[in-house]
PDB file of N, CA and C in Angstrom:
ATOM      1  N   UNK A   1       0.845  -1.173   0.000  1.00  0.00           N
ATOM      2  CA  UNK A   1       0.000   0.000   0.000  1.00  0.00           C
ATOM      3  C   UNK A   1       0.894   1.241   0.000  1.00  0.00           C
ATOM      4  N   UNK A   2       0.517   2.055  -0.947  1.00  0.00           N
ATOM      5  CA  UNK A   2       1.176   3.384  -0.885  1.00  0.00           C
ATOM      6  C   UNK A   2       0.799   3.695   0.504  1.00  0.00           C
ATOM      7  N   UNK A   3       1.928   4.920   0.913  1.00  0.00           N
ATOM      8  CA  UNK A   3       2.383   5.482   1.889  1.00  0.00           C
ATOM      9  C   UNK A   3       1.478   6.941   2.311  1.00  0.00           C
ATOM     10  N   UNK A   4       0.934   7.566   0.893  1.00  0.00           N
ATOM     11  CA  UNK A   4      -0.020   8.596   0.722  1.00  0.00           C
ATOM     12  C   UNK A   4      -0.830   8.736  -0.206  1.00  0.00           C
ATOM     13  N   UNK A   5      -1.710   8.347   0.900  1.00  0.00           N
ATOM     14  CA  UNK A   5      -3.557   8.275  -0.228  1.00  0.00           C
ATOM     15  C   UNK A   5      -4.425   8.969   0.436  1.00  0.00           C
ATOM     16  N   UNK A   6      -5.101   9.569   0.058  1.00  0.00           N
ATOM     17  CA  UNK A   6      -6.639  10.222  -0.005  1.00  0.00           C
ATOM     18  C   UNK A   6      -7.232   9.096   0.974  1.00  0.00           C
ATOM     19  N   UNK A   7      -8.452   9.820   1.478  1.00  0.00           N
ATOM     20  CA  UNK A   7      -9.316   8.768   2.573  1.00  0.00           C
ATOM     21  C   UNK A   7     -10.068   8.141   1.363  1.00  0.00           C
ATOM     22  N   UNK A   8     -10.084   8.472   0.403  1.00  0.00           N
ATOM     23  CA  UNK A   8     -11.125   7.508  -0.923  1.00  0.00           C
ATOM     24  C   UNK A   8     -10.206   6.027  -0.910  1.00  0.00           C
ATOM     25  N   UNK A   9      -9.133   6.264  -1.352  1.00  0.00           N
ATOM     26  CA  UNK A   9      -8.213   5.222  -2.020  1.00  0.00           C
ATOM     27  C   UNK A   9      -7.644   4.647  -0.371  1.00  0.00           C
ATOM     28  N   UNK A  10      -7.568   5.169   0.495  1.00  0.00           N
ATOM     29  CA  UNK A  10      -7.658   4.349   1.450  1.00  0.00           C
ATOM     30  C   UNK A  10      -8.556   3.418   1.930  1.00  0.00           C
ATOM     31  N   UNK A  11      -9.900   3.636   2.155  1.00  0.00           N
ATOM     32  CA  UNK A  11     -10.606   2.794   2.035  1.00  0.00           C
ATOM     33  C   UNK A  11     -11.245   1.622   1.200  1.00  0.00           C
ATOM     34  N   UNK A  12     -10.571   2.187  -0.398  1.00  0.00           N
ATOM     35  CA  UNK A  12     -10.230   1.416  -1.623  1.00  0.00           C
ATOM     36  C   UNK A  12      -9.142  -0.130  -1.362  1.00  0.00           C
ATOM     37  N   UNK A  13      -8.162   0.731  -0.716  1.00  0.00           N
ATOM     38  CA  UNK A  13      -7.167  -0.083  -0.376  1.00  0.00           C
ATOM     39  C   UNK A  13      -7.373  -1.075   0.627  1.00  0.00           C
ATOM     40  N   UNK A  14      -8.006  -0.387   1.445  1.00  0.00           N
ATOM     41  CA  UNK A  14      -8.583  -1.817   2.649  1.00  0.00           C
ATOM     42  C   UNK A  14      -9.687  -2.605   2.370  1.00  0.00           C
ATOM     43  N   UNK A  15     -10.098  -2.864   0.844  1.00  0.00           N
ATOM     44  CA  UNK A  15     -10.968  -3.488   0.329  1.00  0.00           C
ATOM     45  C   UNK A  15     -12.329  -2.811   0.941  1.00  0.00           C
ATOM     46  N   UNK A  16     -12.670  -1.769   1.373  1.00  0.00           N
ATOM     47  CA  UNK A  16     -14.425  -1.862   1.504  1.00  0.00           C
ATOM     48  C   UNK A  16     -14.816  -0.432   0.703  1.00  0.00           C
ATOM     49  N   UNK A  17     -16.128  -1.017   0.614  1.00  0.00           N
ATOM     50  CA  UNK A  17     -16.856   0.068   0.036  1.00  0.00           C
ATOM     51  C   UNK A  17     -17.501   0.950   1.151  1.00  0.00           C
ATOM     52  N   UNK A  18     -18.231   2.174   0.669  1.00  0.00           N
ATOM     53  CA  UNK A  18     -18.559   3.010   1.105  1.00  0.00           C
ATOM     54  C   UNK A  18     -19.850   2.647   2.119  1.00  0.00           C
ATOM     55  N   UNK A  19     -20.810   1.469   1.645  1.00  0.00           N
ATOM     56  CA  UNK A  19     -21.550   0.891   2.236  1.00  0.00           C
ATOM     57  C   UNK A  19     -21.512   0.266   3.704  1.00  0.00           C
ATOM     58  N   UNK A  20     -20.265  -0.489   3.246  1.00  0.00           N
ATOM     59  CA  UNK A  20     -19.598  -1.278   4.714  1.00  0.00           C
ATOM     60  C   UNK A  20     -18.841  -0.221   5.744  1.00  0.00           C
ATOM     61  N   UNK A  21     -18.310   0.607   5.086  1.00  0.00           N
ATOM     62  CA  UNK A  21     -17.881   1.417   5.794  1.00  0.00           C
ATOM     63  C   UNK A  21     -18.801   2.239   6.882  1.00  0.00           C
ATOM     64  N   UNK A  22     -19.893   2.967   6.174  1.00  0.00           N
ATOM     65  CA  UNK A  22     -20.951   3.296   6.967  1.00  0.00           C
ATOM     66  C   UNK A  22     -22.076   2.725   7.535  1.00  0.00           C
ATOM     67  N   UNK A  23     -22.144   1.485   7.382  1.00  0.00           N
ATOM     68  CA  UNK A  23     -22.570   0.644   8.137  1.00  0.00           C
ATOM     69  C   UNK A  23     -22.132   0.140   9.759  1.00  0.00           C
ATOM     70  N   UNK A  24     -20.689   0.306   9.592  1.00  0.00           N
ATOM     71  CA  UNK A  24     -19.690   0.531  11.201  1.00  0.00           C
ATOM     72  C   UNK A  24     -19.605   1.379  11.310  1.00  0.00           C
ATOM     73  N   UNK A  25     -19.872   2.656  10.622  1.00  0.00           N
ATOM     74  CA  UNK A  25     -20.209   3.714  11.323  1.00  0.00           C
ATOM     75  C   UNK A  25     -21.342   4.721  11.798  1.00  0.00           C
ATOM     76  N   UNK A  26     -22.545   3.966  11.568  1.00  0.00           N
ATOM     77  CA  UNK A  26     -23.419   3.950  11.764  1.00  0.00           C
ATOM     78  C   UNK A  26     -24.117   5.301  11.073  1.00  0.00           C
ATOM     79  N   UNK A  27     -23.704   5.322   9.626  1.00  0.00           N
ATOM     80  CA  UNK A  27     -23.908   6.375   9.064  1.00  0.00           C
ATOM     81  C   UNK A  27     -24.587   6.296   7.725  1.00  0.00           C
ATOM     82  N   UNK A  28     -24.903   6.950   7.219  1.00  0.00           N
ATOM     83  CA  UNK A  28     -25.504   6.313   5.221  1.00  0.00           C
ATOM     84  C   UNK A  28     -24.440   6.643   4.067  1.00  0.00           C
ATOM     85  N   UNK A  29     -24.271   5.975   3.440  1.00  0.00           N
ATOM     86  CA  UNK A  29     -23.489   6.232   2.456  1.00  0.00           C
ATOM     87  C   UNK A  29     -23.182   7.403   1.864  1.00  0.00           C
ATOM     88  N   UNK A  30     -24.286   8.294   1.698  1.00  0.00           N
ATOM     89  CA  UNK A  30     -23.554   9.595   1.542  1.00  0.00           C
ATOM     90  C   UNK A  30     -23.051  10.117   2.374  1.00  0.00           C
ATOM     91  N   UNK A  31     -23.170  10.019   3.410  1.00  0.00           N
ATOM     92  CA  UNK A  31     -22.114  10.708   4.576  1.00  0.00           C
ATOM     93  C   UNK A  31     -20.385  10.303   4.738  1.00  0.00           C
ATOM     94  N   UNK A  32     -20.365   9.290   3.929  1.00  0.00           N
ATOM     95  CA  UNK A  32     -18.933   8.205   3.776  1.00  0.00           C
ATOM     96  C   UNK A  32     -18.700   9.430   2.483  1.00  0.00           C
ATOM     97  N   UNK A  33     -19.441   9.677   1.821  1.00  0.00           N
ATOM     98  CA  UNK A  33     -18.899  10.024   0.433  1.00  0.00           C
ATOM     99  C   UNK A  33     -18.470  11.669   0.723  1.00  0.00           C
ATOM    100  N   UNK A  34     -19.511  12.412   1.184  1.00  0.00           N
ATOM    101  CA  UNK A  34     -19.104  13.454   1.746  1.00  0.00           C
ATOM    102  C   UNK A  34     -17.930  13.664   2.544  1.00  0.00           C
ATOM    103  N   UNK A  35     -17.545  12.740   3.562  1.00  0.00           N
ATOM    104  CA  UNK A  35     -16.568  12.799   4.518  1.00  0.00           C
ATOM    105  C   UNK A  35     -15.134  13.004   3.453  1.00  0.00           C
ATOM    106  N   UNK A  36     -15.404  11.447   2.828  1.00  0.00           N
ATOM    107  CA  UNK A  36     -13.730  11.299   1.932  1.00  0.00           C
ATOM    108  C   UNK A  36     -13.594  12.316   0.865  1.00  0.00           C
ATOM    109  N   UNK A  37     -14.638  13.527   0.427  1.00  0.00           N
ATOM    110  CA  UNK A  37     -14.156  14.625   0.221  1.00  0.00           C
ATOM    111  C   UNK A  37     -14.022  15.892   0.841  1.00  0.00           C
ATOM    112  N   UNK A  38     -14.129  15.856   2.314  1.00  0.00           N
ATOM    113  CA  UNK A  38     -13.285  16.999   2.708  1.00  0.00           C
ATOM    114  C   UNK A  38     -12.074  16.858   3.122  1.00  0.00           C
ATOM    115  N   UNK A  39     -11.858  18.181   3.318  1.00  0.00           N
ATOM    116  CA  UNK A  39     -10.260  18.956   2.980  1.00  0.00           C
ATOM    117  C   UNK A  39      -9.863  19.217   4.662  1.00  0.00           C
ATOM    118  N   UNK A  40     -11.222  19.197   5.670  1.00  0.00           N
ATOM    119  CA  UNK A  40     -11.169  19.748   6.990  1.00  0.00           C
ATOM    120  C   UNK A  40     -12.149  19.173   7.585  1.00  0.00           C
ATOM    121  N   UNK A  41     -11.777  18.596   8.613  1.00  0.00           N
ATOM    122  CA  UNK A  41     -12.505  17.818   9.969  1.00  0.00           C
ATOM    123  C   UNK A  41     -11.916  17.869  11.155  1.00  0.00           C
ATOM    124  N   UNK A  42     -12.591  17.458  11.704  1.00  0.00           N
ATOM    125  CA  UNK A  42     -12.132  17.043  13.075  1.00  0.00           C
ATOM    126  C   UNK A  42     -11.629  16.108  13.717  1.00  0.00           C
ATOM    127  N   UNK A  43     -10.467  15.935  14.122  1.00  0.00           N
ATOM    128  CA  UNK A  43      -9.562  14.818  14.439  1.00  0.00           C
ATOM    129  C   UNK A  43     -10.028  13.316  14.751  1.00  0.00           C
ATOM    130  N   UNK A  44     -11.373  13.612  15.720  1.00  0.00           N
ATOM    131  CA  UNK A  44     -12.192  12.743  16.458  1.00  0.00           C
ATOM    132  C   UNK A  44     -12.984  12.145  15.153  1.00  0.00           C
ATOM    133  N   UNK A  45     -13.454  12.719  14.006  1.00  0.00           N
ATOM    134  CA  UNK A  45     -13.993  12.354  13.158  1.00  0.00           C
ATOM    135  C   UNK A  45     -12.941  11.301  12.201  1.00  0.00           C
ATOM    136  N   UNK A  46     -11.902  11.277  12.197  1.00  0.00           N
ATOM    137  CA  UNK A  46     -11.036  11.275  10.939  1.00  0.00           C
ATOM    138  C   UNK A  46     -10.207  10.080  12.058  1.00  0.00           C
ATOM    139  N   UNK A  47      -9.843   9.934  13.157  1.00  0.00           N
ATOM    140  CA  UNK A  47     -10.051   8.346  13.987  1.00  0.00           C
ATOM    141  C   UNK A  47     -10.775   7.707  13.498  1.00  0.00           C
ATOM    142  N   UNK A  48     -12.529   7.805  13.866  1.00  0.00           N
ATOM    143  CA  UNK A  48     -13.483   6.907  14.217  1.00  0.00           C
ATOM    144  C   UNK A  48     -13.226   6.646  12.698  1.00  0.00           C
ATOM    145  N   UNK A  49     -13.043   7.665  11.521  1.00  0.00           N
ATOM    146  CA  UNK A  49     -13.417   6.591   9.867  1.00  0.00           C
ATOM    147  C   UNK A  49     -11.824   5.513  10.119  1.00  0.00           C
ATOM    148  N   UNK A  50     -11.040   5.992  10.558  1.00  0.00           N
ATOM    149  CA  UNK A  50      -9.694   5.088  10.771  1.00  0.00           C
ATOM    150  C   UNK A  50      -9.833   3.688  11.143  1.00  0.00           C
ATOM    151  N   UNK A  51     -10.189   4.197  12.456  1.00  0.00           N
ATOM    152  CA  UNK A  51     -10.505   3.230  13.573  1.00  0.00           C
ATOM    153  C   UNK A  51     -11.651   1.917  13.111  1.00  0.00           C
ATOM    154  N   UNK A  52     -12.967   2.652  12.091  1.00  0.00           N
ATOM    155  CA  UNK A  52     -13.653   1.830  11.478  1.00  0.00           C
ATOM    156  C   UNK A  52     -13.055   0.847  10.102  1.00  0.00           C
ATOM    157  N   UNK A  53     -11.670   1.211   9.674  1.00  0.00           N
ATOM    158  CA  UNK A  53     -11.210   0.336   8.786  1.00  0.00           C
ATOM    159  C   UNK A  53     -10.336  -0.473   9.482  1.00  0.00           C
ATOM    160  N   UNK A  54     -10.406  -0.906  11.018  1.00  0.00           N
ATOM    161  CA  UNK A  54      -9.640  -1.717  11.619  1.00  0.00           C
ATOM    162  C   UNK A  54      -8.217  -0.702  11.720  1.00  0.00           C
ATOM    163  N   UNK A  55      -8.105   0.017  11.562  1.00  0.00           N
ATOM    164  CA  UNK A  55      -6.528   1.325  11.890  1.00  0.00           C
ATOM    165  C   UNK A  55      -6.767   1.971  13.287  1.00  0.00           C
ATOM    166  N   UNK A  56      -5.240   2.220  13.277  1.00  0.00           N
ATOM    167  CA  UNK A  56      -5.072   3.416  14.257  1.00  0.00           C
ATOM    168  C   UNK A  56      -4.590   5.108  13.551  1.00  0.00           C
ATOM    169  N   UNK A  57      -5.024   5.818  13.896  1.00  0.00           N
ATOM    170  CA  UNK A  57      -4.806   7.254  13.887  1.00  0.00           C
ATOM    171  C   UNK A  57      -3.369   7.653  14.747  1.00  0.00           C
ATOM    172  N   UNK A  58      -2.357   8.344  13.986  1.00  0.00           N
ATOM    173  CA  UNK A  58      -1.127   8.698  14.739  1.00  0.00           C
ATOM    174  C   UNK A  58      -0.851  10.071  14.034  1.00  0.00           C
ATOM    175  N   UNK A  59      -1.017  10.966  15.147  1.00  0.00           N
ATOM    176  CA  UNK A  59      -0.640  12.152  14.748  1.00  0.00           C
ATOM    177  C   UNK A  59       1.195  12.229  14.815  1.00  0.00           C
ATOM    178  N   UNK A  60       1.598  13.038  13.967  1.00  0.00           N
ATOM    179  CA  UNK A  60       3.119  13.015  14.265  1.00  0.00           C
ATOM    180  C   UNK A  60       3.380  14.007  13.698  1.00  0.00           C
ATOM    181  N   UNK A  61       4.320  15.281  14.539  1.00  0.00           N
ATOM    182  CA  UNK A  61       4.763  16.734  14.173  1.00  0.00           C
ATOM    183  C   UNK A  61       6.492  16.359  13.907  1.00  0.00           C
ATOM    184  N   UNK A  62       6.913  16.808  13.010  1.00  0.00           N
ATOM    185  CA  UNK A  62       8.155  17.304  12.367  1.00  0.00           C
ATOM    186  C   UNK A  62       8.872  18.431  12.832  1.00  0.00           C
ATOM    187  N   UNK A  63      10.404  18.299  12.855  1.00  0.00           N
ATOM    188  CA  UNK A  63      10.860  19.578  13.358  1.00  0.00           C
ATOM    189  C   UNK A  63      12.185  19.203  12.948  1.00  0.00           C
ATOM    190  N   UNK A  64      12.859  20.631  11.949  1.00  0.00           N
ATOM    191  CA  UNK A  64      14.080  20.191  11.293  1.00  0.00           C
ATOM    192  C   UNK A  64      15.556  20.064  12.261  1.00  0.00           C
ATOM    193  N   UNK A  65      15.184  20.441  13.198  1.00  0.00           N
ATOM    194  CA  UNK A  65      16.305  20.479  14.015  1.00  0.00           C
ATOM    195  C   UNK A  65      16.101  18.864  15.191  1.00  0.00           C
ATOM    196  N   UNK A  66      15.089  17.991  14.953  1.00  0.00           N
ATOM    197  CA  UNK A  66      15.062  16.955  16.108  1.00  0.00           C
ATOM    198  C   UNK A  66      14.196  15.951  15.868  1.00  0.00           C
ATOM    199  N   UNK A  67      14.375  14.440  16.000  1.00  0.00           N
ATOM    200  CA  UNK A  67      13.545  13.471  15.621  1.00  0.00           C
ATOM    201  C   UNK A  67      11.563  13.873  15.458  1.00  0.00           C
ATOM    202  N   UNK A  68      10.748  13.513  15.073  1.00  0.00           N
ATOM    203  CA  UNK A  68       9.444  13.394  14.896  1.00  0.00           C
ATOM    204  C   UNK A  68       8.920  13.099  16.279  1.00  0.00           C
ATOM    205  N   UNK A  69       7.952  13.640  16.874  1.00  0.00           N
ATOM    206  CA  UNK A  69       7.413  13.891  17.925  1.00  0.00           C
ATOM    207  C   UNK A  69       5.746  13.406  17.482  1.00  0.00           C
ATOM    208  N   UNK A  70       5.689  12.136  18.217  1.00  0.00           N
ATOM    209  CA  UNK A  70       4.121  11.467  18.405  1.00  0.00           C
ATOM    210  C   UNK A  70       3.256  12.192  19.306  1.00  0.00           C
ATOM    211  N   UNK A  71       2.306  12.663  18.789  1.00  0.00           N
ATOM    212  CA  UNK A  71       1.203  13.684  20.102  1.00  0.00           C
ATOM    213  C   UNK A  71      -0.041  12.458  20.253  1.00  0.00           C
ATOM    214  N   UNK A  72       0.306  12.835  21.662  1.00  0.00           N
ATOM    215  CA  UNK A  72      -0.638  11.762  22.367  1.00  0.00           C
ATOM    216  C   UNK A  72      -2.010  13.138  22.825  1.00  0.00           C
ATOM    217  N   UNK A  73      -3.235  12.175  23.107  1.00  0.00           N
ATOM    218  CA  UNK A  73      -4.210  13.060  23.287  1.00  0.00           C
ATOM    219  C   UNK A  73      -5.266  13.952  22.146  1.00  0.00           C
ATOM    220  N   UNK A  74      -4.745  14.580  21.215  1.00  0.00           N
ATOM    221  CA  UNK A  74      -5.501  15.168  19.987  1.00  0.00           C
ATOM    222  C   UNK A  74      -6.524  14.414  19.161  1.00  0.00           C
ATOM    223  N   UNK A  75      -7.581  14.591  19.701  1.00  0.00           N
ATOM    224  CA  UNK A  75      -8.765  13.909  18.917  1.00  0.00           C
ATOM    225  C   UNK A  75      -8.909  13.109  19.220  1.00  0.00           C
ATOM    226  N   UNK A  76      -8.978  12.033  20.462  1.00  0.00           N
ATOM    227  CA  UNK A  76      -9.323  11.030  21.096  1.00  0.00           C
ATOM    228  C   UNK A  76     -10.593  11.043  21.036  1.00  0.00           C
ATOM    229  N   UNK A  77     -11.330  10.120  21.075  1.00  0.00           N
ATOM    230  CA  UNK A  77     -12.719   9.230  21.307  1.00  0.00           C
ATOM    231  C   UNK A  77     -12.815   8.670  22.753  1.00  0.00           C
ATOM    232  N   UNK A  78     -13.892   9.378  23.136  1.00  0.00           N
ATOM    233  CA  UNK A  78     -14.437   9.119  24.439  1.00  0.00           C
ATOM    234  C   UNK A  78     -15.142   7.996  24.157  1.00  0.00           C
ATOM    235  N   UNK A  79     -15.468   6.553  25.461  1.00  0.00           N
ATOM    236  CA  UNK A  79     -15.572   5.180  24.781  1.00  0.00           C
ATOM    237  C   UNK A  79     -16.674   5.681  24.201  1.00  0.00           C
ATOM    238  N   UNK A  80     -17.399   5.816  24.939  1.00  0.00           N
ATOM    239  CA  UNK A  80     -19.116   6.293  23.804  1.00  0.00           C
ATOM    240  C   UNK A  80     -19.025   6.747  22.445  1.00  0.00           C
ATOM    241  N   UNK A  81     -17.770   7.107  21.721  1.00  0.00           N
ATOM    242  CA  UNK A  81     -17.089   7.580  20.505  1.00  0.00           C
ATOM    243  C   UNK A  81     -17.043   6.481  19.817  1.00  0.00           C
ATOM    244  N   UNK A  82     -16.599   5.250  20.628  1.00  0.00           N
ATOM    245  CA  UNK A  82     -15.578   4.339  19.882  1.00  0.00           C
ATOM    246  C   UNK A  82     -16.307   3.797  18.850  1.00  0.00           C
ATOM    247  N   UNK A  83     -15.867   3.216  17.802  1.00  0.00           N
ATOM    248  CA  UNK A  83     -16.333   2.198  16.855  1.00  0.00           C
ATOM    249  C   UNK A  83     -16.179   0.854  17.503  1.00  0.00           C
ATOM    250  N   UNK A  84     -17.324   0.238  17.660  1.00  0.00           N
ATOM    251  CA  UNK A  84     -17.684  -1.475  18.134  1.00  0.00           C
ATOM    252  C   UNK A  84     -17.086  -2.280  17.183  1.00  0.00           C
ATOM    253  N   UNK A  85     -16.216  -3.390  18.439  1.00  0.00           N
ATOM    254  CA  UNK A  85     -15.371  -3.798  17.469  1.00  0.00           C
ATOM    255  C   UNK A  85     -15.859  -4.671  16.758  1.00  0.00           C
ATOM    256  N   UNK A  86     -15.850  -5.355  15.127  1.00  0.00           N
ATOM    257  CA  UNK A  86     -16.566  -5.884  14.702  1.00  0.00           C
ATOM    258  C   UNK A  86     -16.404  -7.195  15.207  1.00  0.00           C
ATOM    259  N   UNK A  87     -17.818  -8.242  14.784  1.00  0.00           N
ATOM    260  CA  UNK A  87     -18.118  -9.735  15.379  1.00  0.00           C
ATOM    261  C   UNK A  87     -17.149 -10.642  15.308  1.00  0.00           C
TER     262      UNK A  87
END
């Protein structure tokens, strides 16, 4: 799998369609379709579609002077957030 894809071709890549997808997320298909074309969301939003293709979400900041720095905390899912894990 490429290294940088669009949330379309990501979910392309993890074999599901837009259907299955919003089906674990308890959403309708146009809302899958809408989502994988914006440009701006919310962290918590952009997990749970993660989190619903079986992924984890890892934020990671850059800095030219010192290794990559993992931020813990940003956009977490409160459990009531979480995506149920599938059967």
């Amino acid at each position: 799998m490429e290294r940088d894809l669009p949330l379309a071709e990501l979910r392309r890549a993890r074999l599901m369609t837009q259907e299955q997808l919003a089906a674990d997320l308890h959403v309708n298909q146009a809302s899958v379709a809408k989502l994988e074309r914006r440009t701006d969301m919310y962290l918590s939003t952009l997990r749970r579609f993660v989190e619903a293709m079986c992924g984890e979400l890892e934020i990671v900041a850059g800095f030219p002077d010192q290794p990559q720095v993992r931020l813990r905390g940003i956009g977490e899912l409160t459990e009531d957030e979480r995506v149920p894990d599938a059967p």
